[in-house]
N, C-alpha and C. Protein backbone atom coordinates (compact mmCIF):
# COMPACT_ATOMS: atom_id res chain seq x y z
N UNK A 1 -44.00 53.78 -14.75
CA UNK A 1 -45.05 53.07 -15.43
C UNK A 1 -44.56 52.46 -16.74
N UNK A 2 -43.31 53.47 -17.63
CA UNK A 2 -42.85 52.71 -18.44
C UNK A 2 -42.52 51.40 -18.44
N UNK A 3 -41.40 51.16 -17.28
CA UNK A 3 -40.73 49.73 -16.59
C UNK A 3 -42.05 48.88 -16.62
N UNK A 4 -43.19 49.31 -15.95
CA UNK A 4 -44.28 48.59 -15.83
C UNK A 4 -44.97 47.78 -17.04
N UNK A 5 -45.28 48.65 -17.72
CA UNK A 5 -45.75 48.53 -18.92
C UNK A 5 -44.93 47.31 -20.28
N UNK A 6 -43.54 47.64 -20.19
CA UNK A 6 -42.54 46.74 -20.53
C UNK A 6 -42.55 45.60 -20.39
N UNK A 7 -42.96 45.40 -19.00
CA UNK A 7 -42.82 43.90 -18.35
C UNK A 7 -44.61 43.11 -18.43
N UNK A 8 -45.11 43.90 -19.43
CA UNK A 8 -45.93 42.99 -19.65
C UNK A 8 -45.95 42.12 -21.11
N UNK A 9 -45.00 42.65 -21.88
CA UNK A 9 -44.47 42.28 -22.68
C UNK A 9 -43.92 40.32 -22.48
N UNK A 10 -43.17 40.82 -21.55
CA UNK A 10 -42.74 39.76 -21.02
C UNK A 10 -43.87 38.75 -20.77
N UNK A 11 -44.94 39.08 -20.03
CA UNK A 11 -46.25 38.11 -19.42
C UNK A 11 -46.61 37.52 -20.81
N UNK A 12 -46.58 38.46 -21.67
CA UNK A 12 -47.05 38.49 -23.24
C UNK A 12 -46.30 37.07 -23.99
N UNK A 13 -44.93 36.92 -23.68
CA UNK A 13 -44.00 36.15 -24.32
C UNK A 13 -44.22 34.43 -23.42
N UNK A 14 -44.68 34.66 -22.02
CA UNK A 14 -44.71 33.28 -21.71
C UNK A 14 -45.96 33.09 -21.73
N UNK A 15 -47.14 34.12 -21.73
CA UNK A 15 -48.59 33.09 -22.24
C UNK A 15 -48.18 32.66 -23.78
N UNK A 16 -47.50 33.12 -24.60
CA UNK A 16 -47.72 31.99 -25.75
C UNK A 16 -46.93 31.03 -25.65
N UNK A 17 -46.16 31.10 -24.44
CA UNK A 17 -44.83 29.83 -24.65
C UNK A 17 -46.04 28.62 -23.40
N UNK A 18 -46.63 29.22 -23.71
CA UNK A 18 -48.44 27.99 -22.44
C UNK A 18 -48.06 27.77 -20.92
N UNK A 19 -47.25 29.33 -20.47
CA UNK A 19 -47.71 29.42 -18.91
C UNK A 19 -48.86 29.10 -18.36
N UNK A 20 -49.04 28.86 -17.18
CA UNK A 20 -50.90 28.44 -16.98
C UNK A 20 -50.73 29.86 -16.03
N UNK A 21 -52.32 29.90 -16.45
CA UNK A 21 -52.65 31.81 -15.78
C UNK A 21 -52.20 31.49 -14.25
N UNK A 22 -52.05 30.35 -13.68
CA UNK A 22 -51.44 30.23 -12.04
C UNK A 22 -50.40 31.38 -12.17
N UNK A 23 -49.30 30.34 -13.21
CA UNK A 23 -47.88 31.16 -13.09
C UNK A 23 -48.10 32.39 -13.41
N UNK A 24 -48.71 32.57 -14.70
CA UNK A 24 -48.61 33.99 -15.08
C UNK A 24 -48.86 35.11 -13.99
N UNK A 25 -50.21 34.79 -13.06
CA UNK A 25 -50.29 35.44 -12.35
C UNK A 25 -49.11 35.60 -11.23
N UNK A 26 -48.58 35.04 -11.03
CA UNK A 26 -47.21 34.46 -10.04
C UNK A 26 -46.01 35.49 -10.66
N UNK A 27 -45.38 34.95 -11.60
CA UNK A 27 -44.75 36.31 -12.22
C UNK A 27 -45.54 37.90 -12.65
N UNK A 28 -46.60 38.35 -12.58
CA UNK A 28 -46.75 39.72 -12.75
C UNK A 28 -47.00 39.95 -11.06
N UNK A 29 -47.48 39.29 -10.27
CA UNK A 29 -46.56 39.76 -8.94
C UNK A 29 -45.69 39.81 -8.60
N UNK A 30 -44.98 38.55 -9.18
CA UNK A 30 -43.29 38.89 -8.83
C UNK A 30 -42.52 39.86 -9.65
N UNK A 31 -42.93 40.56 -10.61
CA UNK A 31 -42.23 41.47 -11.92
C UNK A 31 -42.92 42.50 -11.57
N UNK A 32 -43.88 43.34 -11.17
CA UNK A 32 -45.09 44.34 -11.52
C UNK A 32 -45.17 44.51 -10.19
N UNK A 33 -45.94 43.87 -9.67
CA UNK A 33 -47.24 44.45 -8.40
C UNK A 33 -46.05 44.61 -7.23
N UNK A 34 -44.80 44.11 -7.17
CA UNK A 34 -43.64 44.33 -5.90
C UNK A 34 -43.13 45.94 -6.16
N UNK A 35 -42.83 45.74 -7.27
CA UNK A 35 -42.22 47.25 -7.99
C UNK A 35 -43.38 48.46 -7.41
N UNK A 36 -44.35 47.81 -7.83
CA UNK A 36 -45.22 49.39 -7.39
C UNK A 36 -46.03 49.60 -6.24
N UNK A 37 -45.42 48.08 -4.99
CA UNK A 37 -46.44 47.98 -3.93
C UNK A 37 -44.81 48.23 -2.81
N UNK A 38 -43.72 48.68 -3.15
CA UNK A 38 -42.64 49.28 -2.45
C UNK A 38 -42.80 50.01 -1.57
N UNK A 39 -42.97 50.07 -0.35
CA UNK A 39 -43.37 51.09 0.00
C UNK A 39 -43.86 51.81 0.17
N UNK A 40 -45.60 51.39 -0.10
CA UNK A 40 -46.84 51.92 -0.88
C UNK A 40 -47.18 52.65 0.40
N UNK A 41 -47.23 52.18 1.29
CA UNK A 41 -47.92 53.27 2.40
C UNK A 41 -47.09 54.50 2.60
N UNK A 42 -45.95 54.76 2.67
CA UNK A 42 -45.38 55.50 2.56
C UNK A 42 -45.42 57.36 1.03
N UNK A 43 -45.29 56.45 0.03
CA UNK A 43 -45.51 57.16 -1.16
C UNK A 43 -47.28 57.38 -1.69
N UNK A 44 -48.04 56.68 -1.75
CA UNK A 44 -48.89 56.40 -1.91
C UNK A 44 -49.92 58.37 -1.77
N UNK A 45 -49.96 58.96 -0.73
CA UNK A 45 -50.16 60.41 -0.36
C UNK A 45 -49.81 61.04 -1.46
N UNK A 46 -49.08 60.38 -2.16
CA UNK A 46 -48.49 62.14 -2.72
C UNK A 46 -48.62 61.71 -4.33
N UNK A 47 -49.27 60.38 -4.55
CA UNK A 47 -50.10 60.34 -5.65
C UNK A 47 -51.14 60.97 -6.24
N UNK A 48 -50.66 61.59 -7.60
CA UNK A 48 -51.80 62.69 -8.48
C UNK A 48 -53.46 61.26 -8.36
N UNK A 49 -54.11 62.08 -8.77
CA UNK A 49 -55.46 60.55 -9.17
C UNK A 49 -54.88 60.03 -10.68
N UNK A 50 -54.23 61.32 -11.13
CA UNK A 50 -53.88 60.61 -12.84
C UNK A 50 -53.04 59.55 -12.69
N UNK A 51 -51.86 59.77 -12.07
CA UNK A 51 -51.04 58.23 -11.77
C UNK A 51 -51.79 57.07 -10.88
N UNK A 52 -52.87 57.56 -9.86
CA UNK A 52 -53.53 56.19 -9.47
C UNK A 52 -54.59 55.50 -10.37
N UNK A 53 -54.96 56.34 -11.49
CA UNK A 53 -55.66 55.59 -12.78
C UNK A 53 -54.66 55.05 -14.04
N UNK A 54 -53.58 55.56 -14.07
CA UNK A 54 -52.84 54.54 -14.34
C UNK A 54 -52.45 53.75 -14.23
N UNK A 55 -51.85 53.35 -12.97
CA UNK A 55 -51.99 52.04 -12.35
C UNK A 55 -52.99 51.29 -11.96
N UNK A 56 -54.11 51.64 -11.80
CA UNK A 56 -55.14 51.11 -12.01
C UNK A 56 -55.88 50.31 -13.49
N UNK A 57 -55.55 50.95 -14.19
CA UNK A 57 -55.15 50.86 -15.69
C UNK A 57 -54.41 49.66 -16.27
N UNK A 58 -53.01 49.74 -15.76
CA UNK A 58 -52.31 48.90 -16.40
C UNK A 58 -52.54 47.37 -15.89
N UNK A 59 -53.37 47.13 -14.06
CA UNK A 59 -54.23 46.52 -13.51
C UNK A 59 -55.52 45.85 -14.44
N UNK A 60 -55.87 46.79 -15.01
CA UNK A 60 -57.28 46.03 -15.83
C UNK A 60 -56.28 45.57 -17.28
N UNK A 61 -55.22 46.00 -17.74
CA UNK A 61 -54.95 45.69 -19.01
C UNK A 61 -54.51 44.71 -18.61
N UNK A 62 -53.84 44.35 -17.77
CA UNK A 62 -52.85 42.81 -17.05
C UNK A 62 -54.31 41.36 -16.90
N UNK A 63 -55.25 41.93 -16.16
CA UNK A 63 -56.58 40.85 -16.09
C UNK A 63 -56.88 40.22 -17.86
N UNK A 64 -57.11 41.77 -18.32
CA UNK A 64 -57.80 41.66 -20.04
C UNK A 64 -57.08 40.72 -20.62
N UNK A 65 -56.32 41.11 -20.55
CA UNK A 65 -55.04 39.86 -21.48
C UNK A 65 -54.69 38.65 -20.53
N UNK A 66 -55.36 38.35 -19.62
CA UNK A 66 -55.57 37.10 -19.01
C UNK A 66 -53.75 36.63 -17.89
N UNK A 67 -53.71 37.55 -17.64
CA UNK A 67 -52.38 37.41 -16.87
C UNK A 67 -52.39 37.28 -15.43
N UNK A 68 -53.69 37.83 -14.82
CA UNK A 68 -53.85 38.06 -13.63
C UNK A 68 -55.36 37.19 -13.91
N UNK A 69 -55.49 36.44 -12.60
CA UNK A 69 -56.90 36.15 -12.06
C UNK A 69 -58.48 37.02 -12.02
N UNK A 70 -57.53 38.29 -11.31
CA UNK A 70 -58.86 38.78 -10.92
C UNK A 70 -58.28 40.62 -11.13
N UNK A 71 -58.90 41.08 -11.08
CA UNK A 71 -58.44 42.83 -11.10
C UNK A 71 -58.23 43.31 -9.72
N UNK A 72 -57.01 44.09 -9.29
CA UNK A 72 -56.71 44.85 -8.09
C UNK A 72 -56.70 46.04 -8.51
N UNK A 73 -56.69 46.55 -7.39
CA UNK A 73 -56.61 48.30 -7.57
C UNK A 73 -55.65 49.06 -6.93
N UNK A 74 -55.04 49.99 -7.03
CA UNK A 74 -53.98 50.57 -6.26
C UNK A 74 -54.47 50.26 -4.22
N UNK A 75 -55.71 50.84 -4.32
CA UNK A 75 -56.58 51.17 -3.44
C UNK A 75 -56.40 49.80 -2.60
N UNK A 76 -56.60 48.54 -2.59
CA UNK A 76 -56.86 47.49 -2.62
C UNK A 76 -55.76 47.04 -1.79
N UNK A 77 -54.46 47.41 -2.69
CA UNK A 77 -53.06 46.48 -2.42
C UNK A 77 -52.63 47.76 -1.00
N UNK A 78 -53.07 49.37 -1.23
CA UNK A 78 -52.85 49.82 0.29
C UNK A 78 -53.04 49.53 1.39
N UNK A 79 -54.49 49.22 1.18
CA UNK A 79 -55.26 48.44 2.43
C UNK A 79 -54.54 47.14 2.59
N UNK A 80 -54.81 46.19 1.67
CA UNK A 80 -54.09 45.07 2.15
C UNK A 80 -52.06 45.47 2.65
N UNK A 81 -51.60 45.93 2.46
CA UNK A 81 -50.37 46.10 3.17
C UNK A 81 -50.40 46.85 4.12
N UNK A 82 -51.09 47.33 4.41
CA UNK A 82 -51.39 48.36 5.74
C UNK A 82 -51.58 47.36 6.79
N UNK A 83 -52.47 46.41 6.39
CA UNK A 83 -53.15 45.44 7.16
C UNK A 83 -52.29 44.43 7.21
N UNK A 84 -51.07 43.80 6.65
CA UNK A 84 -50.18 42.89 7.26
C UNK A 84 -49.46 44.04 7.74
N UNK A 85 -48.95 45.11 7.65
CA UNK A 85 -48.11 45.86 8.40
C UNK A 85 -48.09 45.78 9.86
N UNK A 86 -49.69 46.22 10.13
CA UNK A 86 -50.07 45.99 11.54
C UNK A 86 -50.04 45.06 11.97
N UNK A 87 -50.29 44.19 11.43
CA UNK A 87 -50.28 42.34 12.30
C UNK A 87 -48.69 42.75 12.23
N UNK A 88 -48.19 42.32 11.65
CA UNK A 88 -46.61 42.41 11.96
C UNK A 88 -46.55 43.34 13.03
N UNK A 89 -46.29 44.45 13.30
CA UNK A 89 -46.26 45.41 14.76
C UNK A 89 -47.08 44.43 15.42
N UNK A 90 -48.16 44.36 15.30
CA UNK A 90 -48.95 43.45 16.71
C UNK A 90 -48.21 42.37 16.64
N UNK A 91 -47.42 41.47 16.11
CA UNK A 91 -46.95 40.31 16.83
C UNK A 91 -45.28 40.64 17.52
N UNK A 92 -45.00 42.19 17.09
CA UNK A 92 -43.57 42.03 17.64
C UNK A 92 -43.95 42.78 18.92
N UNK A 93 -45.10 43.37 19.55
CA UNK A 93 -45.19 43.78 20.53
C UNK A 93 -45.84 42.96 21.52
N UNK A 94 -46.41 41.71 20.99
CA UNK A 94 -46.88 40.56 21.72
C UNK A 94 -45.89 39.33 22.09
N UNK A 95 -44.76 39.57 21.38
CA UNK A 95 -43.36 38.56 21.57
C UNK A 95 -42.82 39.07 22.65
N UNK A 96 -42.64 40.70 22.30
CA UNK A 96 -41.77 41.77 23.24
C UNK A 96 -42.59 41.74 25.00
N UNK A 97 -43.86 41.11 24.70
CA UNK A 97 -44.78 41.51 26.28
C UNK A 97 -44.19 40.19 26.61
N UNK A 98 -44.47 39.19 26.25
CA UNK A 98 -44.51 37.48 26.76
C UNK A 98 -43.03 37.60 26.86
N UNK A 99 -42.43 38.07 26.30
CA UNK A 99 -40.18 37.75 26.09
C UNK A 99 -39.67 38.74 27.68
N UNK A 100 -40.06 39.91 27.80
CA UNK A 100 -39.70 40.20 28.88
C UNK A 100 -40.32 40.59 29.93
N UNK A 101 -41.61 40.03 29.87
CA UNK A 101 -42.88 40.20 30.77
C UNK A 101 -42.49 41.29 31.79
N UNK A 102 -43.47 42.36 30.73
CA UNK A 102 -43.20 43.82 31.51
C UNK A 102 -43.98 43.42 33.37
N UNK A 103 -43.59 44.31 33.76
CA UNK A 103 -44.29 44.20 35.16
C UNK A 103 -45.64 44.99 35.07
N UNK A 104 -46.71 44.37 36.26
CA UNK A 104 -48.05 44.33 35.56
C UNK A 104 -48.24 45.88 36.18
N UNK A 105 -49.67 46.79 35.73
CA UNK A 105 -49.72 47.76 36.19
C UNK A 105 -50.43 48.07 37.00
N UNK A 106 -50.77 46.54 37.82
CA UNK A 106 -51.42 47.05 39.38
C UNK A 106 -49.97 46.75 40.22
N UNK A 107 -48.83 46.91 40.35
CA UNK A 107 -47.83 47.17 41.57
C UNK A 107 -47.49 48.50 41.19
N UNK A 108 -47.55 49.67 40.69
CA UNK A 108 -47.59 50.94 40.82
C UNK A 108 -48.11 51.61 41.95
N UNK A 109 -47.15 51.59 42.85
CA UNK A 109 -47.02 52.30 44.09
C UNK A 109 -46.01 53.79 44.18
């Protein structure tokens, strides 16, 4: 969260150099929200609630100071990567049916 926290510093240094909140928001995903969305389904379980209100936290301090559009939540970015996860599996098992067109399961004799 330190690293985290640091790099808003940074967001800090190009809103006064007159990023438009597009970019800004563009870099604290590309600096911030990758770093702590790594792997999130994976790690995510074995999060205290105190570290998911911190990041939740540093989420509303990133909006406040106008860096981000809109507020996310830890909660939010799970679901949403869970949910391209699966489309991804569903399209490599829909390439894998049409690519070597399993044989159908009415000739089971």
């Amino acid at each position: 969260m330190t690293v985290s926290s640091q790099r808003l510093h940074i967001l800090k240094v190009l809103k006064r150099q007159g990023l438009s909140l597009e970019m800004l928001h563009n870099v604290f995903y590309a600096i911030i929200v990758s770093k702590i969305t790594y792997a999130i389904s994976s790690w995510y379980s074995f999060l205290a609630k105190a570290q998911i209100a911190q990041i939740n936290s540093l989420f509303r301090r990133a909006f406040k100071y106008g860096y981000v559009k809109f507020i996310i939540t830890v909660e939010e970015l799970l679901a949403s990567y869970d949910a391209q996860l699966f489309i991804k599996q569903l399209m490599i098992i829909i390439v894998y049916i049409t690519y070597y067109r399993l044989p159908s399961l009415t000739n089971m004799d």
